[in-house]
Protein backbone atom coordinates (compact mmCIF):
# COMPACT_ATOMS: atom_id res chain seq x y z
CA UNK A 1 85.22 102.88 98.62
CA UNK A 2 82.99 103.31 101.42
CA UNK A 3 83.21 102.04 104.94
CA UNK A 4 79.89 101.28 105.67
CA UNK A 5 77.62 98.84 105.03
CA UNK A 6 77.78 94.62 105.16
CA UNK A 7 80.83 92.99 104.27
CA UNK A 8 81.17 91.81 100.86
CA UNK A 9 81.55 88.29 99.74
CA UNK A 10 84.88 89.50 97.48
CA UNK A 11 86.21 91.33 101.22
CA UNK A 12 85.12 88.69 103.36
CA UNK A 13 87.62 86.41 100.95
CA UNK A 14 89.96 88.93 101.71
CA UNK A 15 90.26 89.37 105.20
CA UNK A 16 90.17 85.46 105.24
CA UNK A 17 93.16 85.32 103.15
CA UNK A 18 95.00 87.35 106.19
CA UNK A 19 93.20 84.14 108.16
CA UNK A 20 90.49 86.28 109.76
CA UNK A 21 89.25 84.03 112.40
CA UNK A 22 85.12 85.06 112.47
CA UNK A 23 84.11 83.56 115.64
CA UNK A 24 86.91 84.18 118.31
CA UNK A 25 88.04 81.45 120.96
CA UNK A 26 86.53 81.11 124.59
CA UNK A 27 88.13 80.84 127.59
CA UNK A 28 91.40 82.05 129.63
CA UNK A 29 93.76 81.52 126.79
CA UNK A 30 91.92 83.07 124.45
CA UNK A 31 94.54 86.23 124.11
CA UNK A 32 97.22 83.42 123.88
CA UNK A 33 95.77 82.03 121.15
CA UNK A 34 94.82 84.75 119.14
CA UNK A 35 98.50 86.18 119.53
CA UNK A 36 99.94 82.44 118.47
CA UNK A 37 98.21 82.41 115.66
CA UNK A 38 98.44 86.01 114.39
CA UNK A 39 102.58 85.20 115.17
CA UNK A 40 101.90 82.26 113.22
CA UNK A 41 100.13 84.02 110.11
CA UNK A 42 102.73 86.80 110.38
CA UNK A 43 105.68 84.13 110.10
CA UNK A 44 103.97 82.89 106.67
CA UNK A 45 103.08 85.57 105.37
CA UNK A 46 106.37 86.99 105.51
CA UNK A 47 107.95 84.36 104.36
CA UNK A 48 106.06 84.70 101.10
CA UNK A 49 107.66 88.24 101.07
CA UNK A 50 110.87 86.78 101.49
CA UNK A 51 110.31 84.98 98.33
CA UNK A 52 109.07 87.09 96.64
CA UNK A 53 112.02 89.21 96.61
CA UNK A 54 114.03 86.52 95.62
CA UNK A 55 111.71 86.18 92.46
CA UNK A 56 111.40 89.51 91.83
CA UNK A 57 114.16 91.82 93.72
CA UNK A 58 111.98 94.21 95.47
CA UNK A 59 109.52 94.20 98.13
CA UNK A 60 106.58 95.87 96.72
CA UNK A 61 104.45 93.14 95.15
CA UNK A 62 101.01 94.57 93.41
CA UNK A 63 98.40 95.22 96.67
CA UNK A 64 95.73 93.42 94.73
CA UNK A 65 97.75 89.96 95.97
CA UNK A 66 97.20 88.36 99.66
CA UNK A 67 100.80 89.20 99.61
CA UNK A 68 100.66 92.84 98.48
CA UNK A 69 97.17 92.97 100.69
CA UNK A 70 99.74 92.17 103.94
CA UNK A 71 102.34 94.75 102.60
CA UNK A 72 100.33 97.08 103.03
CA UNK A 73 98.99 95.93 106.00
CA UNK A 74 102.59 96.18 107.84
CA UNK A 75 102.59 99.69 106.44
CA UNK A 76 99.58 100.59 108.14
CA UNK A 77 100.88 98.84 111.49
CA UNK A 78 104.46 100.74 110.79
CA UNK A 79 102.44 104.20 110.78
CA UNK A 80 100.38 103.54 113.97
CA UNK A 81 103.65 102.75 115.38
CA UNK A 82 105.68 105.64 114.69
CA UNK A 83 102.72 107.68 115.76
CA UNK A 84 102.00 105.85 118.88
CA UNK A 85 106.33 106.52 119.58
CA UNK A 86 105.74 110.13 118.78
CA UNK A 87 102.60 110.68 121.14
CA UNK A 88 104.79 109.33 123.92
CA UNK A 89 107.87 110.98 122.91
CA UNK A 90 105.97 114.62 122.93
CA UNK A 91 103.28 113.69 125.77
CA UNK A 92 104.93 110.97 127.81
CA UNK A 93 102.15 109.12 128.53
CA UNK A 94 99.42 107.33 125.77
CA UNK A 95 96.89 108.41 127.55
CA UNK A 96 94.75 110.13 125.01
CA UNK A 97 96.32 108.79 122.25
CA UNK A 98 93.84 107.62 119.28
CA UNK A 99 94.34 105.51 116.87
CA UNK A 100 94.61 106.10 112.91
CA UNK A 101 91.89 103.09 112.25
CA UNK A 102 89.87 100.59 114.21
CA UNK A 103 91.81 97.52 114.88
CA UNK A 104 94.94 98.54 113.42
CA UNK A 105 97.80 97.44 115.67
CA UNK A 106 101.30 98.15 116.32
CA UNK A 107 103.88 96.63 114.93
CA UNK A 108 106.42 94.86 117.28
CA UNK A 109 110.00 95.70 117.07
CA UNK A 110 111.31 91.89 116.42
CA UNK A 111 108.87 92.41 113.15
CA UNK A 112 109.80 95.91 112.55
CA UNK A 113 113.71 94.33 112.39
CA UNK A 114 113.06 91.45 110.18
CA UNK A 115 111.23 93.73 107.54
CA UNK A 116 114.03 95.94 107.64
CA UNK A 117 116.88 92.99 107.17
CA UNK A 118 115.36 92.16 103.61
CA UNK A 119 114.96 95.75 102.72
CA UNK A 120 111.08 96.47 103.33
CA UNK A 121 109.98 99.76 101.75
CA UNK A 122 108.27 101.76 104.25
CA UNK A 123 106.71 104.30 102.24
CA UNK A 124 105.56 103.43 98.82
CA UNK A 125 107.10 106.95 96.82
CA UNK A 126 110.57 105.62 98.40
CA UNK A 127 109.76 102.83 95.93
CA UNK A 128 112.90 101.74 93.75
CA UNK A 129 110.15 100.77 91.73
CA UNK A 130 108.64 104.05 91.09
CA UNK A 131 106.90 105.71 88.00
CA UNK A 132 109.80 106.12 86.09
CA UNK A 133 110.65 102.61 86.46
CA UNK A 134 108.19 100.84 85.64
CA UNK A 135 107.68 102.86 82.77
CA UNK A 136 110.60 102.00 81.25
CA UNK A 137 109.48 98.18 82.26
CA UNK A 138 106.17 98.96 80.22
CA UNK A 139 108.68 100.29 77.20
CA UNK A 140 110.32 97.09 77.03
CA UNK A 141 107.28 95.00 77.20
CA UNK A 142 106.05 97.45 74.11
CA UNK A 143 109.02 96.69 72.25
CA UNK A 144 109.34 92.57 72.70
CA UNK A 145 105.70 91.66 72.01
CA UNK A 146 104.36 95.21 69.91
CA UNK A 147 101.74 96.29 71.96
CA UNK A 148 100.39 99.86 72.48
């Protein structure tokens, strides 16, 4: 998967599921808006998290969802963060910080917090629903409908 190159119809249908805006506002409150709406998206899409968990139990849907697609998203944002904190911690300054990927932001604490009150998963191998797991899942599927 490279980076280069034109956007794809099948990614351009992805970023627009995160509601990629393509052509950005004008004007003074443009900054305003963009944050309002990225607050807004952010509300919704966690909200689908948060039920999803109810349906399911865990926080780790598959990444090939819009919800699993943000998931991973606030892991990305999660690991900018903690390095951003770091760089200041052992520099005390950001100046000359860089950052792991091209427009990939922090995430803000009040987010960081409501992850973390539903039990967000931070780093995929600390996964309750890890290889073992889900093989056993795969066992029980093999027994109740005879596949293999």
């Amino acid at each position: 998967d490279s980076y280069g190159g034109p956007l794809t119809d099948e990614r351009i249908r992805h970023l627009e599921t995160l509601g990629f805006q393509w052509e950005l506002p004008k004007g003074a409150g443009a900054r305003r808006c963009l944050r309002k709406d990225f607050k807004e998206g952010w509300l919704k899409k966690y909200q689908e998290l948060v039920e999803f968990k109810q349906q399911y139990g865990h926080t780790c849907p598959r990444t090939t969802t819009p919800v699993g697609r943000w998931v991973n998203n606030q892991r990305m944002r999660y690991r900018q963060t903690m390095m951003k904190r770091a760089y200041m911690k052992t520099h005390g300054t950001i100046e000359g910080y860089e950052a792991i990927g091209k427009g990939v932001t922090t995430l803000l604490r009040s987010e960081e917090d409501q992850l973390n009150a539903i039990g967000f998963v931070w780093k995929i191998k600390d996964s309750p629903l890890g290889w073992g797991t889900q093989f056993e899942e795969l066992q029980g599927y093999v027994r109740v409908h005879g596949h293999r």
